[in-house]
N, C-alpha and C. Protein backbone atom coordinates (compact mmCIF):
# COMPACT_ATOMS: atom_id res chain seq x y z
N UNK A 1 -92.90 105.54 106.94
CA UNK A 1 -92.09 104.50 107.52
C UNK A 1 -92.46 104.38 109.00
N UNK A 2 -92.42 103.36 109.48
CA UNK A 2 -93.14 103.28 111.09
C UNK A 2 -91.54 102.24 111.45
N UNK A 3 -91.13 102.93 112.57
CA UNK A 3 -89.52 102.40 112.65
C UNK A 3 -90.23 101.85 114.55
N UNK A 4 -89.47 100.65 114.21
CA UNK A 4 -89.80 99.86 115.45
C UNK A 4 -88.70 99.09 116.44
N UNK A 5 -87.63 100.17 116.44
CA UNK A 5 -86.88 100.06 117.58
C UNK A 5 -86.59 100.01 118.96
N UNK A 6 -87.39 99.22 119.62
CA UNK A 6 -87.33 99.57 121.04
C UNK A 6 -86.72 98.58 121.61
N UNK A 7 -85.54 97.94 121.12
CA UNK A 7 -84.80 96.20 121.71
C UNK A 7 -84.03 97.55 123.36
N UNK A 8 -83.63 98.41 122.86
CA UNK A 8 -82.52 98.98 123.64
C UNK A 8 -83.43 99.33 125.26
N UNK A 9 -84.82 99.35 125.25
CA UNK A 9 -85.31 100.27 126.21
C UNK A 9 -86.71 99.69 127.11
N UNK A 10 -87.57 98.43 125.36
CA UNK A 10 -88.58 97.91 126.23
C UNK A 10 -88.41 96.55 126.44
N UNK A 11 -89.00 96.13 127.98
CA UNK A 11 -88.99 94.87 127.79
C UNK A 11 -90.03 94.01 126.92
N UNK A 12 -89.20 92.61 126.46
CA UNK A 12 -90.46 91.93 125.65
C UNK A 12 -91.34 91.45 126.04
N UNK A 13 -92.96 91.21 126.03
CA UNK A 13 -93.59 90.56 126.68
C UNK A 13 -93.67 89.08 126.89
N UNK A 14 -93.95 88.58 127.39
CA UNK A 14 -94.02 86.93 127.38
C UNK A 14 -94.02 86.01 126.26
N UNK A 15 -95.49 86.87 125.75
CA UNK A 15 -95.70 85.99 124.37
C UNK A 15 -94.47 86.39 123.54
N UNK A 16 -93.65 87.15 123.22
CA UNK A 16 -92.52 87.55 122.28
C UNK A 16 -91.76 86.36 122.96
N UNK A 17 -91.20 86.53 123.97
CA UNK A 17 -90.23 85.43 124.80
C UNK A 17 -90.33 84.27 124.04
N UNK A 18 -91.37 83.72 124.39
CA UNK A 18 -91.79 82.35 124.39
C UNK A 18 -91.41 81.81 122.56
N UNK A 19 -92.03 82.52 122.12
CA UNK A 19 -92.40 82.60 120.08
C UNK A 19 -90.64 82.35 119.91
N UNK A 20 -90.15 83.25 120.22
CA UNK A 20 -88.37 83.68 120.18
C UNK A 20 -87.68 82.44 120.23
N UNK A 21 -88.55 81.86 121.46
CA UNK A 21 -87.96 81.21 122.03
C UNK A 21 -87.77 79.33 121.43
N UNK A 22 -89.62 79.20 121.42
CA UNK A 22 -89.37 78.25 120.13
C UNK A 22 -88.86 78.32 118.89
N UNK A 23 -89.15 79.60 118.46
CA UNK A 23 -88.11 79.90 116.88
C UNK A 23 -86.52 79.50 117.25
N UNK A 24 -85.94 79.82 117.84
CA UNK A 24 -84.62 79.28 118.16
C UNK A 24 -84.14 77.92 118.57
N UNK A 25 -84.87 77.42 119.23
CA UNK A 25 -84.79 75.94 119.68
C UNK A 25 -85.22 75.14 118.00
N UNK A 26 -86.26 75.08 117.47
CA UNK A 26 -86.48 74.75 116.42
C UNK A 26 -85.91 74.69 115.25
N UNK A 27 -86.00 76.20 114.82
CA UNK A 27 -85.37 76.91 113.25
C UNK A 27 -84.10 77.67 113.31
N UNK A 28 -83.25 76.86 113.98
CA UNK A 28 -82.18 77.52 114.31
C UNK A 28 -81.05 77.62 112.49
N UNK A 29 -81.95 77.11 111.69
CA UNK A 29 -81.33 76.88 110.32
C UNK A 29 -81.25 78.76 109.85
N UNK A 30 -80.03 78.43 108.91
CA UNK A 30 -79.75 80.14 107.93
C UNK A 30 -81.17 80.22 107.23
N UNK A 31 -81.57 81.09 106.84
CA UNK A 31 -83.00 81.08 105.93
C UNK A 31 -82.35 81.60 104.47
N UNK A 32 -81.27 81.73 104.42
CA UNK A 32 -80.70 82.50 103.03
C UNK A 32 -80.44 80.30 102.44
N UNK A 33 -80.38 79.35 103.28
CA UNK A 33 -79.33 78.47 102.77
C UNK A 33 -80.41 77.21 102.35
N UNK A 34 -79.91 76.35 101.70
CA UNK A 34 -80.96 75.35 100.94
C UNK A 34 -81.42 74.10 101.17
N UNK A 35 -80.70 73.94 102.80
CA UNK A 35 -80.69 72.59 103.55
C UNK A 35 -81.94 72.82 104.44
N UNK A 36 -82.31 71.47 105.15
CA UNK A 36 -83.58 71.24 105.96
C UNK A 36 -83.78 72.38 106.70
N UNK A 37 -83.07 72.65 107.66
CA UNK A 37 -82.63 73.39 108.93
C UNK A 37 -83.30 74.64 108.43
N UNK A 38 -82.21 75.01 107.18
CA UNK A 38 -82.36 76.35 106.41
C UNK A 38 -84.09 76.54 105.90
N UNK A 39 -84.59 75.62 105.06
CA UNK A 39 -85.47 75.95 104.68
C UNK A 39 -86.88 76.09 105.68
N UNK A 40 -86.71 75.56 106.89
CA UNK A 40 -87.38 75.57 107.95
C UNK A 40 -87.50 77.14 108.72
N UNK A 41 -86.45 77.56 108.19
CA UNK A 41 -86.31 78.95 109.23
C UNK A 41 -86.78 80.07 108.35
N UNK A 42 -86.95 79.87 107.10
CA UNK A 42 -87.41 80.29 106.01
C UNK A 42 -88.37 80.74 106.03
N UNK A 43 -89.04 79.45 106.21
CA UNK A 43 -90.43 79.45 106.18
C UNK A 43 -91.30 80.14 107.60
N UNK A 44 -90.54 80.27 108.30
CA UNK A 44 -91.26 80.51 109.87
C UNK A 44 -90.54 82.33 109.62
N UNK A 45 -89.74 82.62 109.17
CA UNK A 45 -89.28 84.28 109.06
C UNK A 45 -90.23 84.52 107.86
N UNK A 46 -90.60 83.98 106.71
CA UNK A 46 -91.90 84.78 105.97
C UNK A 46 -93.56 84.38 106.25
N UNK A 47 -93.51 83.28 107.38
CA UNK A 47 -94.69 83.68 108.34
C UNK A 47 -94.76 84.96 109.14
N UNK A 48 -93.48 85.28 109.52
CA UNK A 48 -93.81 86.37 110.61
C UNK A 48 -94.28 87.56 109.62
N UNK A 49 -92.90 87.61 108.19
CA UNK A 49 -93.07 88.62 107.81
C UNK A 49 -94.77 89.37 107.34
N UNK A 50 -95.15 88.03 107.07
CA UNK A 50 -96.85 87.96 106.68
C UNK A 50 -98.01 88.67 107.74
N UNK A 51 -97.47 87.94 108.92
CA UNK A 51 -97.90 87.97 110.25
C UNK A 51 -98.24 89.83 110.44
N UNK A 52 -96.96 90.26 110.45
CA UNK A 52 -96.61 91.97 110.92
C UNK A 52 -97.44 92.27 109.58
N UNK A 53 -97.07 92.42 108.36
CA UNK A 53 -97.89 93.27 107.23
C UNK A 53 -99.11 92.98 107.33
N UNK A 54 -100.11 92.20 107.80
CA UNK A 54 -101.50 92.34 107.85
C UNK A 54 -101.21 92.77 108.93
N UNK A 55 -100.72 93.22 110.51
CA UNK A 55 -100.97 93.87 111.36
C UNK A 55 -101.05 95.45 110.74
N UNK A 56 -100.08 95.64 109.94
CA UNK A 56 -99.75 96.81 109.90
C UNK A 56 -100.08 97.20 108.23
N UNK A 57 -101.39 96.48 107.75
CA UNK A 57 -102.34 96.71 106.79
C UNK A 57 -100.98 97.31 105.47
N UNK A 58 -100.29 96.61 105.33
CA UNK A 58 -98.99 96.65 103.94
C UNK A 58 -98.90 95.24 103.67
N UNK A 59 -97.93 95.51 102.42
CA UNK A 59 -97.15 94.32 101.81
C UNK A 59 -95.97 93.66 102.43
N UNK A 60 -95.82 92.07 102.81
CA UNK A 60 -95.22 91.47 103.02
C UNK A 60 -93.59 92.19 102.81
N UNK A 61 -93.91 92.32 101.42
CA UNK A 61 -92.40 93.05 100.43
C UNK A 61 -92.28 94.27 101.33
N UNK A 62 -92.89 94.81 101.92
CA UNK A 62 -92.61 96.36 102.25
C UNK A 62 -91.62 95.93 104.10
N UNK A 63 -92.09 94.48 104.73
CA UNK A 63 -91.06 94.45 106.10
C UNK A 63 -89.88 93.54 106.02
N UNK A 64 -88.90 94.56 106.55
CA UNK A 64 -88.14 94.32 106.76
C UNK A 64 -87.21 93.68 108.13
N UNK A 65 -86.46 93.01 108.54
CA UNK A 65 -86.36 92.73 109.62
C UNK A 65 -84.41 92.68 109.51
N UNK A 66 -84.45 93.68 110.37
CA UNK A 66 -82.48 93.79 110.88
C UNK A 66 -82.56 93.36 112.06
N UNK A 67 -81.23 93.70 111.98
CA UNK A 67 -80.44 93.48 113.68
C UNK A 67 -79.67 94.30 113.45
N UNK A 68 -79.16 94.38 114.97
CA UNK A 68 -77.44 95.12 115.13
C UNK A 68 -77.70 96.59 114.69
N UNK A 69 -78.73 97.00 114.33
CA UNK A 69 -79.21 98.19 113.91
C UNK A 69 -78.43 98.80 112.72
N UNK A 70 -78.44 97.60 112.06
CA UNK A 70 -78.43 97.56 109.88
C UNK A 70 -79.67 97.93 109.68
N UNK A 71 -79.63 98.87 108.51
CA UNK A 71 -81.07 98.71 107.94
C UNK A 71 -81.51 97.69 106.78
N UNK A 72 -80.80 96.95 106.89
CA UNK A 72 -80.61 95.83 106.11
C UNK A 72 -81.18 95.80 104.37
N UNK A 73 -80.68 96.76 104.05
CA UNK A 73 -80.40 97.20 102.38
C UNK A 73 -79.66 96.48 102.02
């Protein structure tokens, strides 16, 4: 497991900012829900998820992404 918690301690770099930043202005839709908004945010959270598992040479299925420090089971 490679645990990637550092919201509490590092700062983000620019490029994170910025990405964050259009993801929110944009896809501010639920990604669980079945409307435009929703399916938009969908689609840009299993880009990322895609994004990180070829960084980190795994399966899409294997990342996960919480908040609030859920492990989101």
């Amino acid at each position: 497991m490679i645990y990637l918690d550092h919201a509490a301690t590092t700062r983000p770099c620019p490029e994170a900012l910025a990405a964050m930043a259009d993801a929110q202005e944009r896809c501010w839709g639920n990604p669980s829900a079945i409307y435009g908004p929703g399916r938009q945010a969908k689609a840009l959270l299993e880009s990322a998820r895609r994004t990180v598992a070829g960084a980190l040479n795994a399966s899409p299925g294997e990342i996960l992404f919480t908040s609030g420090g859920c492990r989101g089971i």
